[in-house]
Protein backbone atom coordinates (compact mmCIF):
# COMPACT_ATOMS: atom_id res chain seq x y z
CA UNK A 1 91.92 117.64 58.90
CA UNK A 2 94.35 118.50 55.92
CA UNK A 3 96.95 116.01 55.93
CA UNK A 4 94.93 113.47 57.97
CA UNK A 5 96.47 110.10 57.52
CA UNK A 6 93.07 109.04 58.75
CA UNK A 7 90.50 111.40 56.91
CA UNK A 8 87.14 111.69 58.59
CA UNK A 9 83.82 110.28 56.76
CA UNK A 10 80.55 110.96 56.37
CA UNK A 11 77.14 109.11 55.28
CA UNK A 12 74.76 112.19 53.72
CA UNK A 13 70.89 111.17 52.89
CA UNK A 14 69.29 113.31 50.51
CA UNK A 15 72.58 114.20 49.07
CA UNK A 16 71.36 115.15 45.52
CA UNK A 17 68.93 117.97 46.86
CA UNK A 18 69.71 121.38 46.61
CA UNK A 19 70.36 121.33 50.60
CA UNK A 20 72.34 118.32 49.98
CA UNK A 21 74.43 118.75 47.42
CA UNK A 22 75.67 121.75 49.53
CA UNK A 23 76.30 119.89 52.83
CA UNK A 24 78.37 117.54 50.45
CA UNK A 25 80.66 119.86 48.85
CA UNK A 26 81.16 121.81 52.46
CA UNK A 27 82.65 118.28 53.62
CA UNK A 28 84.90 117.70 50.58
CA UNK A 29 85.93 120.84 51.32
CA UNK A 30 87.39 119.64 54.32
CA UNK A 31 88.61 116.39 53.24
CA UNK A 32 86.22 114.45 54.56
CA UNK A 33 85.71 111.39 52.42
CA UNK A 34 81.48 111.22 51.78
CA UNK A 35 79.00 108.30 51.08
CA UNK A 36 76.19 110.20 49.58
CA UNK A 37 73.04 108.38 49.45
CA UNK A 38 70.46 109.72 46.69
CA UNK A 39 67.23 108.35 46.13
CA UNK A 40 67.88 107.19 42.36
CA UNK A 41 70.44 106.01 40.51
CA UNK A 42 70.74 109.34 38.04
CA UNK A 43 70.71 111.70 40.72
CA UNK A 44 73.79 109.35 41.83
CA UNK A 45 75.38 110.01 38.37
CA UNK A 46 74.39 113.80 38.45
CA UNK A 47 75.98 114.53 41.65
CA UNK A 48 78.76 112.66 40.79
CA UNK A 49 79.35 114.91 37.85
CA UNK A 50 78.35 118.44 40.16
CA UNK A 51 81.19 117.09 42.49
CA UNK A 52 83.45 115.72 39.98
CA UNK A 53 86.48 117.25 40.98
CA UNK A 54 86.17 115.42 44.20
CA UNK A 55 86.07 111.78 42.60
CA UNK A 56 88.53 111.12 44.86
CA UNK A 57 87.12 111.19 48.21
CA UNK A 58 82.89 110.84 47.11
CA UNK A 59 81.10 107.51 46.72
CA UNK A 60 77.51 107.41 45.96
CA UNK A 61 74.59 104.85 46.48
CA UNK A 62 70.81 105.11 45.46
CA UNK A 63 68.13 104.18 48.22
CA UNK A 64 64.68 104.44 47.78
CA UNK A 65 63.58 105.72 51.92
CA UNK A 66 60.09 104.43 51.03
CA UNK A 67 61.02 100.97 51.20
CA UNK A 68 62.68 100.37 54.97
CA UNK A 69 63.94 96.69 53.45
CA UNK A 70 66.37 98.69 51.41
CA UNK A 71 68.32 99.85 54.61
CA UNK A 72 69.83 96.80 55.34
CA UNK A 73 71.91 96.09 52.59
CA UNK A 74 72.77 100.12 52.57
CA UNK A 75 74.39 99.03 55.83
CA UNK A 76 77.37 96.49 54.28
CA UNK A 77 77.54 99.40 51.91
CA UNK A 78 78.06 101.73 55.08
CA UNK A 79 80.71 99.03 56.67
CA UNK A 80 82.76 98.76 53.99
CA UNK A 81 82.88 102.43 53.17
CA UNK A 82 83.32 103.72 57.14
CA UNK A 83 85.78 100.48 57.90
CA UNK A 84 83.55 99.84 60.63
CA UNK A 85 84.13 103.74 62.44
CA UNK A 86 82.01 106.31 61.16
CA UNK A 87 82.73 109.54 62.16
CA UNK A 88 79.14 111.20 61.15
CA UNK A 89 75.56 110.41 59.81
CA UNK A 90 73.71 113.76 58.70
CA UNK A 91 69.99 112.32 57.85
CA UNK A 92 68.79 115.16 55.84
CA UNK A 93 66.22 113.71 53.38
CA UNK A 94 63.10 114.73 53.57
CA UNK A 95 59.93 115.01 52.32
CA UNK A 96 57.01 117.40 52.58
CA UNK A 97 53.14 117.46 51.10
CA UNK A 98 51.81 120.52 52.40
CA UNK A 99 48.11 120.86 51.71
CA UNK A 100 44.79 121.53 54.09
CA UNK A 101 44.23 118.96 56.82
CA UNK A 102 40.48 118.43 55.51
CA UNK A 103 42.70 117.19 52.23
CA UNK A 104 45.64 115.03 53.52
CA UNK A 105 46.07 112.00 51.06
CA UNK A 106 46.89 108.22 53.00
CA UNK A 107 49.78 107.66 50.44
CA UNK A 108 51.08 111.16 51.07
CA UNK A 109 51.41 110.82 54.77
CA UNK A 110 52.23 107.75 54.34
CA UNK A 111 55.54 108.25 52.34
CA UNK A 112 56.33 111.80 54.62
CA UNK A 113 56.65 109.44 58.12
CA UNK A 114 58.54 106.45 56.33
CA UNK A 115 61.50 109.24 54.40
CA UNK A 116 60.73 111.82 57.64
CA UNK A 117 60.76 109.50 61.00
CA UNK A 118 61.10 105.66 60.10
CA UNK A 119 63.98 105.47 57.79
CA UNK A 120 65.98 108.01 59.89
CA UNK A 121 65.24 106.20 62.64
CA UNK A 122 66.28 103.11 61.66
CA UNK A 123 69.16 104.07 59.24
CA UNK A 124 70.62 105.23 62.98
CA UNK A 125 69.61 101.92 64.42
CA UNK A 126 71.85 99.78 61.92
CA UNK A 127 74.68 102.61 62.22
CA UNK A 128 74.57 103.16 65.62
CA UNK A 129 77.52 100.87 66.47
CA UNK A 130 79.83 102.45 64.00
CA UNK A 131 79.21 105.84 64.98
CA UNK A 132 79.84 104.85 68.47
CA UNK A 133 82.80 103.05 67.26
CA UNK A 134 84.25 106.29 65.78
CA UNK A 135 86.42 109.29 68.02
CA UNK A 136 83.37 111.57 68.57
CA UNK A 137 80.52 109.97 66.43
CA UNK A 138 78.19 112.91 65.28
CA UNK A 139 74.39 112.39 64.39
CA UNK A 140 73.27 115.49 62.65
CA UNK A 141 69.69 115.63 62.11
CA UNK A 142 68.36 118.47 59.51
CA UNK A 143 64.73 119.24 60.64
CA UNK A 144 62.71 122.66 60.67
CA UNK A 145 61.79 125.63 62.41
CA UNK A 146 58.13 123.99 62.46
CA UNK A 147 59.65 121.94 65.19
CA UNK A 148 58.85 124.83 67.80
CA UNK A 149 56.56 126.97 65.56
CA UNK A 150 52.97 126.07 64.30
CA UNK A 151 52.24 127.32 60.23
CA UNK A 152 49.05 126.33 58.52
CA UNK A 153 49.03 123.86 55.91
CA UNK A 154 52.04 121.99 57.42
CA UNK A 155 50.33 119.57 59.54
CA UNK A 156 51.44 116.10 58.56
CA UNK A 157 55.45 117.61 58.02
CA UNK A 158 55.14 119.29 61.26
CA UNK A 159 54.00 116.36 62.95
CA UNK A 160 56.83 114.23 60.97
CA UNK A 161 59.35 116.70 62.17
CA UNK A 162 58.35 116.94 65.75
CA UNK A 163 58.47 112.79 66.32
CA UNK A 164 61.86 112.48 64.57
CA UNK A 165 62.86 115.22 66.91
CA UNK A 166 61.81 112.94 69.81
CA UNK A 167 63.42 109.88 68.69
CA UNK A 168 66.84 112.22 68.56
CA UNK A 169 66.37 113.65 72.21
CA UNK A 170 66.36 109.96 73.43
CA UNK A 171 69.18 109.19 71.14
CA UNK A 172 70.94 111.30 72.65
CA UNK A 173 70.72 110.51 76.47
CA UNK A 174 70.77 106.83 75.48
CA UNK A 175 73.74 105.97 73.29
CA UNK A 176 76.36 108.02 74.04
CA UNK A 177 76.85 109.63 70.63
CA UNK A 178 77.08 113.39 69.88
CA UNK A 179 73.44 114.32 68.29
CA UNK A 180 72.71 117.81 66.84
CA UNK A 181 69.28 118.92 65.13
CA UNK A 182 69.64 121.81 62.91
CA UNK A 183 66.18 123.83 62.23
CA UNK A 184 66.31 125.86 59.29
CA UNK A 185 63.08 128.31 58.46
CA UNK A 186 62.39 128.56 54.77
CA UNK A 187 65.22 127.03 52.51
CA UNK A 188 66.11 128.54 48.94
CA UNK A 189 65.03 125.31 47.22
CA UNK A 190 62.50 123.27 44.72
CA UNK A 191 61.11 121.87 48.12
CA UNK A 192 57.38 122.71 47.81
CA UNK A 193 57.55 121.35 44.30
CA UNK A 194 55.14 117.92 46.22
CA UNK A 195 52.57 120.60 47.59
CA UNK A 196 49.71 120.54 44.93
CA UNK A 197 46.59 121.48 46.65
CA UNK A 198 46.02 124.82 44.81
CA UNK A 199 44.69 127.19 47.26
CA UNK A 200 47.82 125.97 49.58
CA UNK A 201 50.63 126.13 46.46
CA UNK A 202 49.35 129.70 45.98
CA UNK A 203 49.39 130.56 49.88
CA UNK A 204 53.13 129.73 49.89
CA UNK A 205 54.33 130.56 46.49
CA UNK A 206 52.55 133.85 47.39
CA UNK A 207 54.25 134.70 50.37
CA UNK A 208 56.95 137.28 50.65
CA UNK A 209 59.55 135.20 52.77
CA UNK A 210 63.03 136.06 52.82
CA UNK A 211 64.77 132.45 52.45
CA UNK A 212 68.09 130.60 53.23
CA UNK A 213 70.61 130.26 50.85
CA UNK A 214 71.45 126.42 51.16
CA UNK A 215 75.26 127.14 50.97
CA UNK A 216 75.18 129.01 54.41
CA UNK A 217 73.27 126.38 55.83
CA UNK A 218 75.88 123.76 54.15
CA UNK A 219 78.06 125.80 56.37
CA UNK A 220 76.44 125.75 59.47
CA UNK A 221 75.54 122.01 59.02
CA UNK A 222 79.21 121.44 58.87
CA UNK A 223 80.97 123.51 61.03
CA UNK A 224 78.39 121.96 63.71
CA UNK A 225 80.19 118.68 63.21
CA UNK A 226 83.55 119.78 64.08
CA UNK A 227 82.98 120.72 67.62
CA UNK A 228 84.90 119.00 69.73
CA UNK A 229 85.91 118.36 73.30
CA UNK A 230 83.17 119.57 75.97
CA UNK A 231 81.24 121.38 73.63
CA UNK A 232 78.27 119.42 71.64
CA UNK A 233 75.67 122.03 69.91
CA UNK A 234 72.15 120.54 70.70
CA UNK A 235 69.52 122.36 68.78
CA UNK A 236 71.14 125.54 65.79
CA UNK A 237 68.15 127.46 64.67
CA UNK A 238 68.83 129.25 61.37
CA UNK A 239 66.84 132.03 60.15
CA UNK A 240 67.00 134.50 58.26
CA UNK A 241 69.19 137.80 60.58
CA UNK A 242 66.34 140.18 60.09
CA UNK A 243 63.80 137.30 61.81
CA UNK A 244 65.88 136.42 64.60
CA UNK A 245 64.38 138.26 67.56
């Protein structure tokens, strides 16, 4: 890709996480030019300043995920930024409330399916013709282990995680795009910083888990997305080696 008169690009979601910021820097790494979308405004000037040595080749945007009306005019954004061909989408915000099922809040689950299932779902929708428009468009979906696994205390993220997971099975034998879901186990990051129901926060914070480093999964994430030719990696499970049976 060095040298590309044409360099690749990428849209990111969640770009300003600790997972995200990663994935970023692995593709600017590479050249690839990078629309990373962050949820405010200052985490679009903080990640600006993280990655400031790539100036060059990153452009942010802030979009709130709890509001779906906010996609569409992330989409022009998208269109100029991709020239119409977008070479890959990697919807990796999230967000996760982890508590006891006798205790799950409406707004809670509420905002977990619109960051966790609608807005990647429709975010594709609007993109879907650019992607397809692009030399081997690439959907990269970042969703758990939970997807095959069942852990207490997760059930409204598990449940988020599994239906996203559908939508991107269909996606995949409908559109004719490349779609790969990576399922991490525990991630090295602030991510359980939403769990507040105390007997659950001291379950997890109590648990000796070995966890992901987020640059390694950066890596994986990426080097995912440059397959090419007849092979297309479906599902990448990452855990920990020690775990992997």
């Amino acid at each position: 890709m060095k040298g590309s008169e044409h360099p690749r690009c990428a849209v990111v979601t969640g770009a300003s996480g600790g997972l995200g910021v990663e994935i970023c820097r692995e593709l600017l790494d590479r050249e690839v030019r990078v629309l990373a979308l962050t949820a405010r405004s200052e985490s679009s000037q903080e990640l600006r300043e993280k990655l400031r040595e790539y100036a060059s080749q990153l452009e942010t945007y802030a979009v709130d995920f709890r509001e779906l009306d906010a996609i569409e005019p992330l989409v022009n954004v998208v269109e100029v930024f991709s020239g119409g061909a977008l070479n890959l989408l990697i919807n990796n915000a999230g967000v996760g409330y982890h508590c006891r099922i006798g205790e799950i809040k409406p707004e809670e689950l509420n905002e977990t399916f619109l960051v966790n299932v609608m807005a990647p779902i429709l975010l594709t929708s609007r993109l879907l013709s650019y992607l397809q428009t692009a030399p081997n468009g690439h959907v990269i979906n970042v969703t758990s282990i939970l997807v095959d696994t069942v852990m207490p205390f997760t059930a409204t993220y598990t449940a988020s995680k599994r239906a996203i997971e559908g939508f991107f099975q269909v996606l995949r034998r409908e559109c004719g795009v490349r779609v790969t879901s990576i399922e991490p186990g525990a991630i090295d990051t602030p991510f359980l910083k939403n769990t507040t129901d105390p007997p659950v926060r001291e379950h997890f914070l109590g648990r000796n888990i070995k966890r992901l480093d987020p640059k390694e999964v950066a890596r994986w994430i990426v080097r995912a997305s440059e397959t090419e030719g007849g092979v297309m990696p479906g599902r990448i499970q990452l855990l920990p080696s020690d775990q992997v049976l």
